[in-house]
Protein backbone atom coordinates (compact mmCIF):
# COMPACT_ATOMS: atom_id res chain seq x y z
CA UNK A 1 0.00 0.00 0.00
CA UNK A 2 1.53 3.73 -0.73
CA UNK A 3 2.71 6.01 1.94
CA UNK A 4 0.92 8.66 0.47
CA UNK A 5 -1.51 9.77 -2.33
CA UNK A 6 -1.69 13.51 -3.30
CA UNK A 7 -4.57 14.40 -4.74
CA UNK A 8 -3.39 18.29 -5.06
CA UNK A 9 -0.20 17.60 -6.09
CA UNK A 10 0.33 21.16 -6.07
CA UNK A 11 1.12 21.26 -2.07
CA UNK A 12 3.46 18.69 -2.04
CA UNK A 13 6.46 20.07 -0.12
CA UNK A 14 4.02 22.59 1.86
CA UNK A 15 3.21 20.26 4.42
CA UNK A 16 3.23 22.98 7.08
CA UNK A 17 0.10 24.71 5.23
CA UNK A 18 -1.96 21.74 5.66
CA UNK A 19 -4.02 20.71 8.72
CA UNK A 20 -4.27 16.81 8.96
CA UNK A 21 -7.95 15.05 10.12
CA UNK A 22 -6.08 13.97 13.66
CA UNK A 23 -5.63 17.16 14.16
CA UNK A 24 -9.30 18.57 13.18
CA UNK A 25 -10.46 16.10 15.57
CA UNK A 26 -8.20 17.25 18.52
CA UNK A 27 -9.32 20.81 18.35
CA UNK A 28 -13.19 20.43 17.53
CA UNK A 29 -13.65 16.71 19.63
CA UNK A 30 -15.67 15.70 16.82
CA UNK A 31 -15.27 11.67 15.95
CA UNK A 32 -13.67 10.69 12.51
CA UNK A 33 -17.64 9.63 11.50
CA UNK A 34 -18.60 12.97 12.08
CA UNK A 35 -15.37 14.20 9.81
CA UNK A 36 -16.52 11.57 6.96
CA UNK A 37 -20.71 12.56 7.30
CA UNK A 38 -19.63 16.35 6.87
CA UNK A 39 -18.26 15.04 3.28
CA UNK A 40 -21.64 13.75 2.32
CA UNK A 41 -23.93 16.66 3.81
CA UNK A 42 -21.88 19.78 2.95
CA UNK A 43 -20.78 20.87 -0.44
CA UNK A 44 -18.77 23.78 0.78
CA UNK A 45 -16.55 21.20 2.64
CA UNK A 46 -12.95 21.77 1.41
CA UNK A 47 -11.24 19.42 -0.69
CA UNK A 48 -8.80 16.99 0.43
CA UNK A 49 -5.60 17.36 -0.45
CA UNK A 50 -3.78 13.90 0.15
CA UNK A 51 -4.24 10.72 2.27
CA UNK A 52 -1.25 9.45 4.16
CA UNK A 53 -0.95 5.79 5.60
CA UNK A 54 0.09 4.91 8.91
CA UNK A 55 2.08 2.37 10.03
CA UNK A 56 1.36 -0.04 12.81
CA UNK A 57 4.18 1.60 15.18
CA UNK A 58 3.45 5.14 13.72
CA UNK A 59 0.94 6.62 16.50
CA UNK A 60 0.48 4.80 19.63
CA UNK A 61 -3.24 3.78 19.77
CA UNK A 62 -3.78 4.22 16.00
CA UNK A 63 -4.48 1.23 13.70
CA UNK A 64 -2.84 -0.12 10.99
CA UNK A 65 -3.64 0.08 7.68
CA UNK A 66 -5.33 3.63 8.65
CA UNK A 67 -4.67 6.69 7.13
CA UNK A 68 -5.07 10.78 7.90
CA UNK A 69 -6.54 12.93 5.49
CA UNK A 70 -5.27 16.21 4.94
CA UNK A 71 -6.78 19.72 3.89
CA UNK A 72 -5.52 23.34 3.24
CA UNK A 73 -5.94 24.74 6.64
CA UNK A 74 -6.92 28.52 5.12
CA UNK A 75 -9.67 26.45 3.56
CA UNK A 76 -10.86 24.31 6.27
CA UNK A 77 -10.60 26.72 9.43
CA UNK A 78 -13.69 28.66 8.15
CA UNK A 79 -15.08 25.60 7.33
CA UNK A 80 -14.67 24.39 10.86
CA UNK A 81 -15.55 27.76 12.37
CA UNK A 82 -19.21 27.27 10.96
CA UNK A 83 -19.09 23.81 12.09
CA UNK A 84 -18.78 24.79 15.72
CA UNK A 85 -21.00 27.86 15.49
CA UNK A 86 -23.56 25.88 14.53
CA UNK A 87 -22.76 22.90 17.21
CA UNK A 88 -25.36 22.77 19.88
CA UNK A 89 -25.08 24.71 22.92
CA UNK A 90 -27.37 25.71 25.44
CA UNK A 91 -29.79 28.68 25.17
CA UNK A 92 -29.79 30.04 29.14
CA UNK A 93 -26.21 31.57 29.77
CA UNK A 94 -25.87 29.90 32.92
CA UNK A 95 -26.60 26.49 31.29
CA UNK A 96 -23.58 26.92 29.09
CA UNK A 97 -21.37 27.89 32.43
CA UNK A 98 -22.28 24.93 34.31
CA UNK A 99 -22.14 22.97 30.73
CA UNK A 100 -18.74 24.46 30.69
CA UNK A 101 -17.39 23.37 34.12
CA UNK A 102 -18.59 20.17 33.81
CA UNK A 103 -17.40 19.42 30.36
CA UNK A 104 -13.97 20.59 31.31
CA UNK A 105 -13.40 18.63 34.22
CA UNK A 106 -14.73 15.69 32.18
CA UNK A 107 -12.25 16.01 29.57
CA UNK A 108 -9.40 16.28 32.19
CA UNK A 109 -10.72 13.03 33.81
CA UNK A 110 -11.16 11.81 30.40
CA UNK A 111 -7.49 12.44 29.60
CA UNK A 112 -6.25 11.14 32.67
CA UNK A 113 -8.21 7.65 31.93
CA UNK A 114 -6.93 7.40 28.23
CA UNK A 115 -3.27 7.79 29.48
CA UNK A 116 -3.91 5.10 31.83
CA UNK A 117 -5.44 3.11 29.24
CA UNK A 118 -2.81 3.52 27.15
CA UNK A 119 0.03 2.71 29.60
CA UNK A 120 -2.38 -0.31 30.78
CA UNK A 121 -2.64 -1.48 27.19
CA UNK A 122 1.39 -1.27 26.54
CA UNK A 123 1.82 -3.37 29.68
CA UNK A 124 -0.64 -5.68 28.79
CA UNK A 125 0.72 -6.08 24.91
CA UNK A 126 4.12 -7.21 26.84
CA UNK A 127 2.43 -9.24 29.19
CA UNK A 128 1.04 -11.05 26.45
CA UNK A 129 4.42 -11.30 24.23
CA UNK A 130 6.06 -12.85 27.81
CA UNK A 131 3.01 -15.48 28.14
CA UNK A 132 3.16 -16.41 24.41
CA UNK A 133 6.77 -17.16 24.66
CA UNK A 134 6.55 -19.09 27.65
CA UNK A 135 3.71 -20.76 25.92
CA UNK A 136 5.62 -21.69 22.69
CA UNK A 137 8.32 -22.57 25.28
CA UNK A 138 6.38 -25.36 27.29
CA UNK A 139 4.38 -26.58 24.12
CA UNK A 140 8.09 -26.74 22.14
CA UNK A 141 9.65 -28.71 25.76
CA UNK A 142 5.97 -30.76 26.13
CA UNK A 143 6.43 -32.30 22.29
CA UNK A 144 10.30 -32.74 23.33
CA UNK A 145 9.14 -34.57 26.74
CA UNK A 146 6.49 -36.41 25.14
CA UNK A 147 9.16 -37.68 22.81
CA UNK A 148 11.09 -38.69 25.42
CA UNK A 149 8.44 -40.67 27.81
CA UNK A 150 6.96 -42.70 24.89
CA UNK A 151 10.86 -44.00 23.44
CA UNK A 152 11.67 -44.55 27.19
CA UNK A 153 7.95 -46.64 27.43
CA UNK A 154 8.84 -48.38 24.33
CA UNK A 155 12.31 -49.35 25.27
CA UNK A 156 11.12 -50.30 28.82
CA UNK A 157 8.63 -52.50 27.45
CA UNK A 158 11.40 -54.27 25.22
CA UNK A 159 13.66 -54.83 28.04
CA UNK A 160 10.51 -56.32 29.93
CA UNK A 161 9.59 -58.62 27.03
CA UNK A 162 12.99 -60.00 26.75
């Protein structure tokens, strides 16, 4: 599969003037469905500019075989402003203050969980290599000792016979 596929060749090189979908998603906390639906439902949606594969190792958490999209950030900032102007929010000023407070201690705790998840899921992805070898181990020493008790049966049995 290609590392990359421009689609406006003419920004290859200006990397820096592009804003990738990871990044979209970081700063509005929309979900990469929303990010493909707006494709479908708005025409004024910016073009993409090139698609760039990941690797496995490439972003911790991230799948393989995925890829980021990429747009011209002039073009897809306005876009996004509307996006959010038009995202819901409460009516009653202090509904959007306590809306606010809560949401932003959410997202800390939210955070906090993610990195443990993270860290919990690298631990448990080397737990898992260690009890995989030891497994391959034993079953690799288990055909060796099976080996082992059924000649030793076999010759016993000989030496009984004669």
């Amino acid at each position: 599969m290609p590392s990359d596929e421009w689609y406006r060749p003419e920004y290859k090189g200006r990397e820096d003037e592009l804003i990738s979908s990871q990044e979209i998603l970081d700063r509005t906390g929309y979900t990469r469905g929303a990010l493909n639906t707006w494709k479908k439902r708005h025409a004024d949606m910016p073009k993409v500019v090139c698609v760039k594969w990941r690797s496995p190792d490439s972003m911790e958490g991230r799948g393989h075989g995925a890829f980021d999209r990429y747009w011209v950030r002039s073009e897809m900032e306005p876009f996004l402003e509307k996006r959010l102007e038009l995202a819901r929010v409460y009516r009653k000023p202090e509904d959007r203050d306590e809306r606010y407070h809560i949401v932003s201690a959410r997202i800390r705790e939210d955070e906090m969980r993610i990195k443990w998840i993270i860290a919990r899921e690298t631990n448990l992805k080397d737990e898992l290599g260690r009890l995989r070898r030891e497994r391959e181990l034993l079953q690799d020493r288990s055909v060796d000792d099976r080996r082992f008790l059924t000649a030793y049966e076999r010759e016993r049995n000989r030496s009984t016979e004669n």
